[in-house]
ModelCIF file with pLDDT and N, C-alpha, C, O atoms, coordinates in Angstrom:
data_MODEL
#
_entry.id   MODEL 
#
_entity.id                         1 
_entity.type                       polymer 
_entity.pdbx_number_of_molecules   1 
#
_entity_poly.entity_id                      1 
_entity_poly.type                           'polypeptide(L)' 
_entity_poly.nstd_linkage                   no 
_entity_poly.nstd_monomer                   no 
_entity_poly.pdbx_seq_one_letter_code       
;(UNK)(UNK)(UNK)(UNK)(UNK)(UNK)(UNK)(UNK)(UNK)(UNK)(UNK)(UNK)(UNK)(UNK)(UNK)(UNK)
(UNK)(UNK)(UNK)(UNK)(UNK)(UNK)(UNK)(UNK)(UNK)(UNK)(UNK)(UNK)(UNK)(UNK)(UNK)(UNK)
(UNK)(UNK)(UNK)(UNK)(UNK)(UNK)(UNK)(UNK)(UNK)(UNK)
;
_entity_poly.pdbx_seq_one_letter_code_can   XXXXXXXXXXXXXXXXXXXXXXXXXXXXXXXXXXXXXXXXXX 
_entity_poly.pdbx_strand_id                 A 
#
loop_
_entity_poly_seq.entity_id 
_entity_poly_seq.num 
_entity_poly_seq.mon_id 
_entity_poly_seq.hetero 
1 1  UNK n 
1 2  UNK n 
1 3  UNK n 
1 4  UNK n 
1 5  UNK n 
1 6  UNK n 
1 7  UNK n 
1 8  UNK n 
1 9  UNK n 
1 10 UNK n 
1 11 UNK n 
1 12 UNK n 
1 13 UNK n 
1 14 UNK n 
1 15 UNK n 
1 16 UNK n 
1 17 UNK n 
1 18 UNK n 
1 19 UNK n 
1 20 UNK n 
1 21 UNK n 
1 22 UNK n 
1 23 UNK n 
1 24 UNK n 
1 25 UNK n 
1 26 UNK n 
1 27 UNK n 
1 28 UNK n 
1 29 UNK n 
1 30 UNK n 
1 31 UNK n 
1 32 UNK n 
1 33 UNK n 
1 34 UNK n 
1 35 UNK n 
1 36 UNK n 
1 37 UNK n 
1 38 UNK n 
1 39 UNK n 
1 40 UNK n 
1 41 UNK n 
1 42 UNK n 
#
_struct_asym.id          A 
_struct_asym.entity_id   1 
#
loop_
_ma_qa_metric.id 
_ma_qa_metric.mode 
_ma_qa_metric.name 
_ma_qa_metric.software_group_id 
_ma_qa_metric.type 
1 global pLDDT . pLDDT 
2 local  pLDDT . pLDDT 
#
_ma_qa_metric_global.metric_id      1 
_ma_qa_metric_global.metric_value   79.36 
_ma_qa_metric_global.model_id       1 
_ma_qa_metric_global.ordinal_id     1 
#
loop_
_ma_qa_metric_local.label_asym_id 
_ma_qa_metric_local.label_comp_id 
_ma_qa_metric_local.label_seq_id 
_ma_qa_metric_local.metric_id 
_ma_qa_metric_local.metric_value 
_ma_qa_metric_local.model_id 
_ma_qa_metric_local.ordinal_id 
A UNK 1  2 73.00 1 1  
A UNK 2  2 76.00 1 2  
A UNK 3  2 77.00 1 3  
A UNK 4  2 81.00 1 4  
A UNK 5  2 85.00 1 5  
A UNK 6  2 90.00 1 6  
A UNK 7  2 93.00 1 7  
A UNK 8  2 95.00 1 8  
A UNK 9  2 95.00 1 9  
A UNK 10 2 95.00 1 10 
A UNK 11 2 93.00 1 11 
A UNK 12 2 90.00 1 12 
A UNK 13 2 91.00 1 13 
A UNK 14 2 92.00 1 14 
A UNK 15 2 93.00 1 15 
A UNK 16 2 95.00 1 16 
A UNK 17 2 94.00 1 17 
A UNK 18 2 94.00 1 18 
A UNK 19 2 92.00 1 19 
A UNK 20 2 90.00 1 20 
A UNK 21 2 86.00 1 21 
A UNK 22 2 82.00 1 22 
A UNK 23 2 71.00 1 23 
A UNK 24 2 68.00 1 24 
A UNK 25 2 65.00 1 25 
A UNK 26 2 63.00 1 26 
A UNK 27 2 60.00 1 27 
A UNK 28 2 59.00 1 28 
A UNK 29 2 62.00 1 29 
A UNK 30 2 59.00 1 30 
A UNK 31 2 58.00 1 31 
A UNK 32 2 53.00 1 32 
A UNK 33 2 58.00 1 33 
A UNK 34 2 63.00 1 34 
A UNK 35 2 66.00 1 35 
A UNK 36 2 77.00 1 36 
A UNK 37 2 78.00 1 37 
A UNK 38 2 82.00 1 38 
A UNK 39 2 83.00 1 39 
A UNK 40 2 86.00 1 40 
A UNK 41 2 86.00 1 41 
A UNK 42 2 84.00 1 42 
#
loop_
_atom_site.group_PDB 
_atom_site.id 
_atom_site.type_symbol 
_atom_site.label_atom_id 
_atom_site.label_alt_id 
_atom_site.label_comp_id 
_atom_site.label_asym_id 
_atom_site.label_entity_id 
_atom_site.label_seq_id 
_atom_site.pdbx_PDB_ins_code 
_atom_site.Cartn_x 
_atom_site.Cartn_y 
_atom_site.Cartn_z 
_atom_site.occupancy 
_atom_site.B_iso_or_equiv 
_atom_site.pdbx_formal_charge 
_atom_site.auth_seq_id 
_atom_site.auth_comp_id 
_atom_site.auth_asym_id 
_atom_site.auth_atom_id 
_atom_site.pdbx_PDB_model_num 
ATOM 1   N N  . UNK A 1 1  ? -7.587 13.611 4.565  1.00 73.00 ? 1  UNK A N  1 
ATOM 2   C CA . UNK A 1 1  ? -7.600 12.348 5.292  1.00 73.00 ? 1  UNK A CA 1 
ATOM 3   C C  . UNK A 1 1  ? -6.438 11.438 4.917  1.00 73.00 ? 1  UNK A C  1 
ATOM 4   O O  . UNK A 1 1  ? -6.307 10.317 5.408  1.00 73.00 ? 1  UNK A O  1 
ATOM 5   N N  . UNK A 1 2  ? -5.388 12.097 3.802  1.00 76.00 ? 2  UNK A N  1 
ATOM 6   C CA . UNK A 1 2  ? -4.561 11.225 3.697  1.00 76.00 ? 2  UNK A CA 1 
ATOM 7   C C  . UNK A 1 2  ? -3.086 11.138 4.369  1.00 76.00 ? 2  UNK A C  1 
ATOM 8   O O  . UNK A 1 2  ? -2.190 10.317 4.170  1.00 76.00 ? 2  UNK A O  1 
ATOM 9   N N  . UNK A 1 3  ? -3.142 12.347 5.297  1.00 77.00 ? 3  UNK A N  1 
ATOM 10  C CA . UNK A 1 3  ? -2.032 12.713 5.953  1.00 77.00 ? 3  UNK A CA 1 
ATOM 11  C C  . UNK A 1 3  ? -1.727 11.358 6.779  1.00 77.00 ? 3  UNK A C  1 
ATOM 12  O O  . UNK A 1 3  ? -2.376 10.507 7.387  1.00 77.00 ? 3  UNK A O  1 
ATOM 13  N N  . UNK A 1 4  ? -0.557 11.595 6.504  1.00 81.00 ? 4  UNK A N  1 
ATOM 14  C CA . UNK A 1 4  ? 0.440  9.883  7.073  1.00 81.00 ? 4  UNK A CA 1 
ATOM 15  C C  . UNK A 1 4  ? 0.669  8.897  6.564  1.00 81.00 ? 4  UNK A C  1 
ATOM 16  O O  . UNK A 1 4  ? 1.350  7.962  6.983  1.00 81.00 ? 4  UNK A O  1 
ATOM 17  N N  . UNK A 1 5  ? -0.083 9.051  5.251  1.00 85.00 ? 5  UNK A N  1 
ATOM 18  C CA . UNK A 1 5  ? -0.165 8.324  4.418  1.00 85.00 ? 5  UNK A CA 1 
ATOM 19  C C  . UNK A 1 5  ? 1.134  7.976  3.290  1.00 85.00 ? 5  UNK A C  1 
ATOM 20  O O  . UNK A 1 5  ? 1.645  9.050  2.973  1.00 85.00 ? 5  UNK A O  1 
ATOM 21  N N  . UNK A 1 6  ? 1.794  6.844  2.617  1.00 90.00 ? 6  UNK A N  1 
ATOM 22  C CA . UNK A 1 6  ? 2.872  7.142  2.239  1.00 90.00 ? 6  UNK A CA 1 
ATOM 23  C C  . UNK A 1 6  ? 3.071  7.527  0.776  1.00 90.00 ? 6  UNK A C  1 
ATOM 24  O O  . UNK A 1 6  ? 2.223  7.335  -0.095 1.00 90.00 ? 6  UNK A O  1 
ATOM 25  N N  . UNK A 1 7  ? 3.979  7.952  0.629  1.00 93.00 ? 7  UNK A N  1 
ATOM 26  C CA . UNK A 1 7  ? 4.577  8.261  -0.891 1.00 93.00 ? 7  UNK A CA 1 
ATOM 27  C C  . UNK A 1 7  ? 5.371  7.203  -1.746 1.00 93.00 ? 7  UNK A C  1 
ATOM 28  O O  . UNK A 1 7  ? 6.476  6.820  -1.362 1.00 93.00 ? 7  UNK A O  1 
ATOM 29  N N  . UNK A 1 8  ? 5.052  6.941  -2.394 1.00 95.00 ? 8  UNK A N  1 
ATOM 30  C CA . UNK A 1 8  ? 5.798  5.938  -3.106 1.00 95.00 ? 8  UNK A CA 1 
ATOM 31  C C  . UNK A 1 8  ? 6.489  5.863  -4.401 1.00 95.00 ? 8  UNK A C  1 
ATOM 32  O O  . UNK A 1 8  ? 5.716  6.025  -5.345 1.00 95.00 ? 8  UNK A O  1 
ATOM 33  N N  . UNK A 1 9  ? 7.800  5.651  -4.745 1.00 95.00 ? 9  UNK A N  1 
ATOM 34  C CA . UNK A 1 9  ? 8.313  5.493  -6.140 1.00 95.00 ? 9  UNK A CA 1 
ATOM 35  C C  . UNK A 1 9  ? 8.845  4.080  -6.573 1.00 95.00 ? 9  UNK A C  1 
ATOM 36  O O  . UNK A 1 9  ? 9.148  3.172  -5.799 1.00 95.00 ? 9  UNK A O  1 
ATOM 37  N N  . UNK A 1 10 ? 8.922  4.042  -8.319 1.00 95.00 ? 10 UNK A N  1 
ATOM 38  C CA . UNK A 1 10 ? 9.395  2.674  -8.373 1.00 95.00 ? 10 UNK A CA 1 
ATOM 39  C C  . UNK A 1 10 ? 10.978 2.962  -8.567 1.00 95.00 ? 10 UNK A C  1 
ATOM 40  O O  . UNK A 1 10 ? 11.501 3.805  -9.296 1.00 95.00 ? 10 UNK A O  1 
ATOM 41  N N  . UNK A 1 11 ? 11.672 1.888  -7.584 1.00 93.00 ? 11 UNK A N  1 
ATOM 42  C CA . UNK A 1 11 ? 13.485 1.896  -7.550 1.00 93.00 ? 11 UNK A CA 1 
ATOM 43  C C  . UNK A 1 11 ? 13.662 0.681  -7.597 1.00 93.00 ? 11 UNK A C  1 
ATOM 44  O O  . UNK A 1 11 ? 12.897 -0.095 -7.024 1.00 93.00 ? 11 UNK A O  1 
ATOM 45  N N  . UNK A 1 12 ? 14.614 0.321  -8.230 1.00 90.00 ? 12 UNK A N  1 
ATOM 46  C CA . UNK A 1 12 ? 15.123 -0.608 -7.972 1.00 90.00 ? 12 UNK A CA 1 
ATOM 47  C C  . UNK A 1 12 ? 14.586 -2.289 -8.576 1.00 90.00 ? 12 UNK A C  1 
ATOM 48  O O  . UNK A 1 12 ? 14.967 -3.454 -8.464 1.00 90.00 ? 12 UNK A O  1 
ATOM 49  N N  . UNK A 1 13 ? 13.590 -1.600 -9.183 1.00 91.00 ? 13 UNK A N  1 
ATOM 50  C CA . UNK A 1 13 ? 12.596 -2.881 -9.480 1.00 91.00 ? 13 UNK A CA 1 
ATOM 51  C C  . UNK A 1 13 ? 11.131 -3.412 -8.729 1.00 91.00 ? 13 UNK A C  1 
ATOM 52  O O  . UNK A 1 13 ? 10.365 -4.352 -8.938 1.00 91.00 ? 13 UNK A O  1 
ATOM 53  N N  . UNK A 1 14 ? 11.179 -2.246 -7.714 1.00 92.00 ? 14 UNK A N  1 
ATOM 54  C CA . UNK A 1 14 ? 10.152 -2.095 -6.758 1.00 92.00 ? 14 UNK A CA 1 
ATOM 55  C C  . UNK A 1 14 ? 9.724  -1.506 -6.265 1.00 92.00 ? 14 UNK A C  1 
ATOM 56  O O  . UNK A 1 14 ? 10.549 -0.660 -5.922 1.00 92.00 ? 14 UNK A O  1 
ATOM 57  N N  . UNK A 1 15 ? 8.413  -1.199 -5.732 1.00 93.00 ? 15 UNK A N  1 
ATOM 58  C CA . UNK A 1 15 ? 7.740  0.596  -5.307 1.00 93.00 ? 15 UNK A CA 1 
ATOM 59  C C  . UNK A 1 15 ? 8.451  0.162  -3.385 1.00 93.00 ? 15 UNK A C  1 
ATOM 60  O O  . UNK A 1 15 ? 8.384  -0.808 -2.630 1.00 93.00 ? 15 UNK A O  1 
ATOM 61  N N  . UNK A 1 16 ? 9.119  1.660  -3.342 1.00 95.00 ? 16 UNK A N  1 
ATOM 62  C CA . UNK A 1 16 ? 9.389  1.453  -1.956 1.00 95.00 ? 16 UNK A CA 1 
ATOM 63  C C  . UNK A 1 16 ? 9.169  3.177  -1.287 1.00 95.00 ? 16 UNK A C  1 
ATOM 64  O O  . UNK A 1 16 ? 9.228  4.131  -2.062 1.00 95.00 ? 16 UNK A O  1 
ATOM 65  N N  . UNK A 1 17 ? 9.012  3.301  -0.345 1.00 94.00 ? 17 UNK A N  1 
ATOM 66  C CA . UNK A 1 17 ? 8.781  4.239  0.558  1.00 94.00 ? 17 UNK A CA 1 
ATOM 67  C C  . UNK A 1 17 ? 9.343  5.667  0.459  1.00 94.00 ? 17 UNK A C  1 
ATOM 68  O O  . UNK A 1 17 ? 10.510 5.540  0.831  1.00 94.00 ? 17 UNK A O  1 
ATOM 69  N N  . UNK A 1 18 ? 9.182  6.654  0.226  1.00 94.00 ? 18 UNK A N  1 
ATOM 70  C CA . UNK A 1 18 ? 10.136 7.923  -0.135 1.00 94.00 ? 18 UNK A CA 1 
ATOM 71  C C  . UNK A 1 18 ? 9.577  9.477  0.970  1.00 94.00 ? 18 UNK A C  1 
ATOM 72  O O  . UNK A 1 18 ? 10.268 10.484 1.122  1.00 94.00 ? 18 UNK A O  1 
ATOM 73  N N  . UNK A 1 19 ? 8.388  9.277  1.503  1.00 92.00 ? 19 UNK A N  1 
ATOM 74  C CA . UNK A 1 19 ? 7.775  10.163 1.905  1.00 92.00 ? 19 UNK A CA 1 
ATOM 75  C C  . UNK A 1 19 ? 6.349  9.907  2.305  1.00 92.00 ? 19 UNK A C  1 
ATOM 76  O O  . UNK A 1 19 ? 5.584  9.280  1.572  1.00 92.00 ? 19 UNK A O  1 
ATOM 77  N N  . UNK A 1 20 ? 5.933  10.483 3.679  1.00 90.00 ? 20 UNK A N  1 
ATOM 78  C CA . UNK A 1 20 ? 5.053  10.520 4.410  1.00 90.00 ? 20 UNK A CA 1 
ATOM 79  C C  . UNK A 1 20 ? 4.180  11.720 3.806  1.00 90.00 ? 20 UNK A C  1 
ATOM 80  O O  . UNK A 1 20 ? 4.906  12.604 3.353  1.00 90.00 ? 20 UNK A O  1 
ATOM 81  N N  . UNK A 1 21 ? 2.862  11.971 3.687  1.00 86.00 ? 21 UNK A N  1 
ATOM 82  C CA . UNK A 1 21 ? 1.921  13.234 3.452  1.00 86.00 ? 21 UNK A CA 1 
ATOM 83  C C  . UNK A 1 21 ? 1.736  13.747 4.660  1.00 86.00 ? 21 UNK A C  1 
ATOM 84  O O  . UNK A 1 21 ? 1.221  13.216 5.645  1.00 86.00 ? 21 UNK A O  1 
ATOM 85  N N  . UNK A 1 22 ? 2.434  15.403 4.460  1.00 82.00 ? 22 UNK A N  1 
ATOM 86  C CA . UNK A 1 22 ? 2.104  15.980 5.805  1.00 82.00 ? 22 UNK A CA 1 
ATOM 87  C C  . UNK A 1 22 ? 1.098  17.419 5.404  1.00 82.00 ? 22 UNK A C  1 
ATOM 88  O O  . UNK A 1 22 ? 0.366  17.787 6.323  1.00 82.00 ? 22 UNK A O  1 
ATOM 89  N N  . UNK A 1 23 ? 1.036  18.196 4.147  1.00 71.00 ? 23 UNK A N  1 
ATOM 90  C CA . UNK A 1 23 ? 0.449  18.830 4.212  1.00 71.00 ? 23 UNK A CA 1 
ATOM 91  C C  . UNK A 1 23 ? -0.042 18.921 2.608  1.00 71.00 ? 23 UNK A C  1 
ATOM 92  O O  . UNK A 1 23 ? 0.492  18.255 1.721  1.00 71.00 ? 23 UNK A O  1 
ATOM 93  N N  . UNK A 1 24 ? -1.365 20.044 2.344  1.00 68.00 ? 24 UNK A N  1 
ATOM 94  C CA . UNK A 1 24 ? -1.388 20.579 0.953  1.00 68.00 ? 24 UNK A CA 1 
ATOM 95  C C  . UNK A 1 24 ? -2.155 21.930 1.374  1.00 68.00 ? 24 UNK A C  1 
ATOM 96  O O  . UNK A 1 24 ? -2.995 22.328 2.181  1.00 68.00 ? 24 UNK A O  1 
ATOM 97  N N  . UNK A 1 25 ? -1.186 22.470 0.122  1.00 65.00 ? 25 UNK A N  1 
ATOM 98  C CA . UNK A 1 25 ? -1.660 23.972 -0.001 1.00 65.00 ? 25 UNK A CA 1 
ATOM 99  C C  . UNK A 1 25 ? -2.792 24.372 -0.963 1.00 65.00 ? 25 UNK A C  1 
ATOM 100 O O  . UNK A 1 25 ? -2.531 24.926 -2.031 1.00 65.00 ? 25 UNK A O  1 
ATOM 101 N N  . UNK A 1 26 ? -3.477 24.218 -0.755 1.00 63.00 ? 26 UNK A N  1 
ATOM 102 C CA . UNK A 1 26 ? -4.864 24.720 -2.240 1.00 63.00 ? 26 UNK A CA 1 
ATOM 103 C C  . UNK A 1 26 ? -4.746 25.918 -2.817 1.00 63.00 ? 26 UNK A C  1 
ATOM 104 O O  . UNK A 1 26 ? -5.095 26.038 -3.991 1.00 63.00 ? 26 UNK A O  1 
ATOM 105 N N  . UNK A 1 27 ? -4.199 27.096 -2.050 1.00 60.00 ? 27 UNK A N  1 
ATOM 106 C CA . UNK A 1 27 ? -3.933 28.278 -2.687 1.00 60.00 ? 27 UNK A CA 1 
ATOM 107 C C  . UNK A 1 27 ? -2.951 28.989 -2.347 1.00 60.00 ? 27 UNK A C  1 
ATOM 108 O O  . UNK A 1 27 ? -3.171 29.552 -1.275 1.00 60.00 ? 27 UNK A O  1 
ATOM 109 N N  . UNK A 1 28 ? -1.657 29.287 -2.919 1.00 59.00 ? 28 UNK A N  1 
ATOM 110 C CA . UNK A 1 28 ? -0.511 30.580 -2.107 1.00 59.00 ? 28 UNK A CA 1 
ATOM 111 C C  . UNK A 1 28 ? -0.905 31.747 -3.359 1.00 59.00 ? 28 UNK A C  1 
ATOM 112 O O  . UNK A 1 28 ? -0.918 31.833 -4.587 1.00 59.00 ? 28 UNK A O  1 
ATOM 113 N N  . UNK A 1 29 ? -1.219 32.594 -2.084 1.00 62.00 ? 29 UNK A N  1 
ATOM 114 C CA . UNK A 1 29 ? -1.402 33.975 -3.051 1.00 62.00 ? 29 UNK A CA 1 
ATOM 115 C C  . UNK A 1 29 ? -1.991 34.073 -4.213 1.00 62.00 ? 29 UNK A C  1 
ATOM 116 O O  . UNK A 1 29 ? -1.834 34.907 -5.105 1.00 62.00 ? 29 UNK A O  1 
ATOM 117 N N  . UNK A 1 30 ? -3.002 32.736 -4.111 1.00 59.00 ? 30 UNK A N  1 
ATOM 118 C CA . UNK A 1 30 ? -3.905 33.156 -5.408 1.00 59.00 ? 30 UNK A CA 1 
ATOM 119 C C  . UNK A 1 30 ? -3.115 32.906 -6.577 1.00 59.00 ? 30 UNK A C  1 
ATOM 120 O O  . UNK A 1 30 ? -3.544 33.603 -7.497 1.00 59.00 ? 30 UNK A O  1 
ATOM 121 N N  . UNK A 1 31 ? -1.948 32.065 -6.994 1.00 58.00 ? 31 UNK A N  1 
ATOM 122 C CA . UNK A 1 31 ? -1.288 31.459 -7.864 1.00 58.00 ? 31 UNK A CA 1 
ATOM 123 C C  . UNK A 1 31 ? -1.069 30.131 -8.123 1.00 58.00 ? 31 UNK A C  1 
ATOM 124 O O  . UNK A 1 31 ? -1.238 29.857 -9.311 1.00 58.00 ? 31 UNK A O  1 
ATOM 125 N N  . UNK A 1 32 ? -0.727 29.141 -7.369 1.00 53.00 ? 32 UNK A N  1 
ATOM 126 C CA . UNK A 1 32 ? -0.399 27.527 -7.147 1.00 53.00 ? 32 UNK A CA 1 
ATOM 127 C C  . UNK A 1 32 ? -1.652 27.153 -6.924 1.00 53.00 ? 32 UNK A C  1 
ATOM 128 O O  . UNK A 1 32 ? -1.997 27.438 -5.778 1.00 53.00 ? 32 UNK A O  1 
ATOM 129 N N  . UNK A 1 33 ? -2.777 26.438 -7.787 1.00 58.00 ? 33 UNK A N  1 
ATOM 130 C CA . UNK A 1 33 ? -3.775 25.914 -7.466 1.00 58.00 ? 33 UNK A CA 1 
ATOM 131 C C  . UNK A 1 33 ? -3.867 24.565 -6.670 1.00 58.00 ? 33 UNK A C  1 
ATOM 132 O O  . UNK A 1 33 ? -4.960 24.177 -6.260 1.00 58.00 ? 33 UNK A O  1 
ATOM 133 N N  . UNK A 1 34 ? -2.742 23.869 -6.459 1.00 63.00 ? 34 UNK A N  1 
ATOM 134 C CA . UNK A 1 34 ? -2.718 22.595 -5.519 1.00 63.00 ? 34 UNK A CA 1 
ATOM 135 C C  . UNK A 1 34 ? -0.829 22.627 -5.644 1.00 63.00 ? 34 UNK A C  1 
ATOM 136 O O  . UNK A 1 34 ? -0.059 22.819 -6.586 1.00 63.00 ? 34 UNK A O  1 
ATOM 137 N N  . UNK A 1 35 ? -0.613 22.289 -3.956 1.00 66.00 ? 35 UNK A N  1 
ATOM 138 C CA . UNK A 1 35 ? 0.594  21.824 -3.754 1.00 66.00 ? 35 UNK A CA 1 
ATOM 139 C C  . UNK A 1 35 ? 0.423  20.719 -2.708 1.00 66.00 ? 35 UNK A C  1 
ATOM 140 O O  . UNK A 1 35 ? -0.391 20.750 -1.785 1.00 66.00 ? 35 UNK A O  1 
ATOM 141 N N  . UNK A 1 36 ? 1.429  19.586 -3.009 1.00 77.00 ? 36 UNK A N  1 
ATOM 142 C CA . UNK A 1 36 ? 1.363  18.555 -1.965 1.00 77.00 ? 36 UNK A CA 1 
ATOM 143 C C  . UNK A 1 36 ? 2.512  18.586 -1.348 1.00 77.00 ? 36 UNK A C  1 
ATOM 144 O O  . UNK A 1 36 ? 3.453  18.645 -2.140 1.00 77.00 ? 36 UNK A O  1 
ATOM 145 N N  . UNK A 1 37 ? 2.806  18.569 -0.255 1.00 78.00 ? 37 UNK A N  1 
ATOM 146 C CA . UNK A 1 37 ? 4.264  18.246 0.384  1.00 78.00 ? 37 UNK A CA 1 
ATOM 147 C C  . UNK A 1 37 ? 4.437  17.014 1.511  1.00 78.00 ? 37 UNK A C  1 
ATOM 148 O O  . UNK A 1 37 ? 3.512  16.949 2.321  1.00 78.00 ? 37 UNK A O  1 
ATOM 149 N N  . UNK A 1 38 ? 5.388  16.146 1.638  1.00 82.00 ? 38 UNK A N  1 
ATOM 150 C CA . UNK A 1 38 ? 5.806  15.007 1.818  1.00 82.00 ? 38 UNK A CA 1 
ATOM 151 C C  . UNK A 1 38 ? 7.178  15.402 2.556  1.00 82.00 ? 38 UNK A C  1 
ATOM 152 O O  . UNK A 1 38 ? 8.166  16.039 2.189  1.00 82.00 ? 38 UNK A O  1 
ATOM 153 N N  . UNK A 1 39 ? 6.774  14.669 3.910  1.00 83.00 ? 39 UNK A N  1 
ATOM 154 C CA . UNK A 1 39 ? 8.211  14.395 4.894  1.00 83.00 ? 39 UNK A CA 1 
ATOM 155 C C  . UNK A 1 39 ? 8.957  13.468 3.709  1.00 83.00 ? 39 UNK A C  1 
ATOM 156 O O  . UNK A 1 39 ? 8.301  12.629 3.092  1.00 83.00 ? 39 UNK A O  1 
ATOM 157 N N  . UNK A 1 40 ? 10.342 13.684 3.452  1.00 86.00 ? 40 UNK A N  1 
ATOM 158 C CA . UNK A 1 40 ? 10.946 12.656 3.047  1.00 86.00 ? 40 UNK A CA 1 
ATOM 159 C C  . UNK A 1 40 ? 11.786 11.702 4.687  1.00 86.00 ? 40 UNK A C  1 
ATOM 160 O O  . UNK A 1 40 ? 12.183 12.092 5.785  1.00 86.00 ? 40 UNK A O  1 
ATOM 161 N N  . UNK A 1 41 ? 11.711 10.411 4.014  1.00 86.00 ? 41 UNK A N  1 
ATOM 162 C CA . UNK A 1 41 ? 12.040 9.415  4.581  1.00 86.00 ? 41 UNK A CA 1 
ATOM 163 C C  . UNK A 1 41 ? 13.053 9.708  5.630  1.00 86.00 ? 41 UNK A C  1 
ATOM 164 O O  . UNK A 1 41 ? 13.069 9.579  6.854  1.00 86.00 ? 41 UNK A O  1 
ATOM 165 N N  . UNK A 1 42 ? 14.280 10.345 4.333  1.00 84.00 ? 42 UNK A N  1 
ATOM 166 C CA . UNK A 1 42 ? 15.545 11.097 5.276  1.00 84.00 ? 42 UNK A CA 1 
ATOM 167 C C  . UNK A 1 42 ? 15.482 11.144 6.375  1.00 84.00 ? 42 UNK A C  1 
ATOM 168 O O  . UNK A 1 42 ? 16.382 11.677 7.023  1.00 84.00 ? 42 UNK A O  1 
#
């Protein structure tokens, strides 16, 4: 439910925008127990 939701880092002296939530992987091949991936801003 958090897809679209944003990503945030602190720069500059302030949390600003870096990436949108577009997906997560719970399992590849039975190795990576959680992956998150994020549109960057770019």
């Amino acid at each position: 439910g958090n897809s679209g939701g944003g990503l945030f880092v602190f720069q500059d002296g302030r949390y600003v925008l870096v990436g949108i939530a577009s997906f997560v992987l719970n399992s590849y091949r039975g190795v990576v127990p959680h992956v998150n991936g994020f549109v960057a801003t770019d």
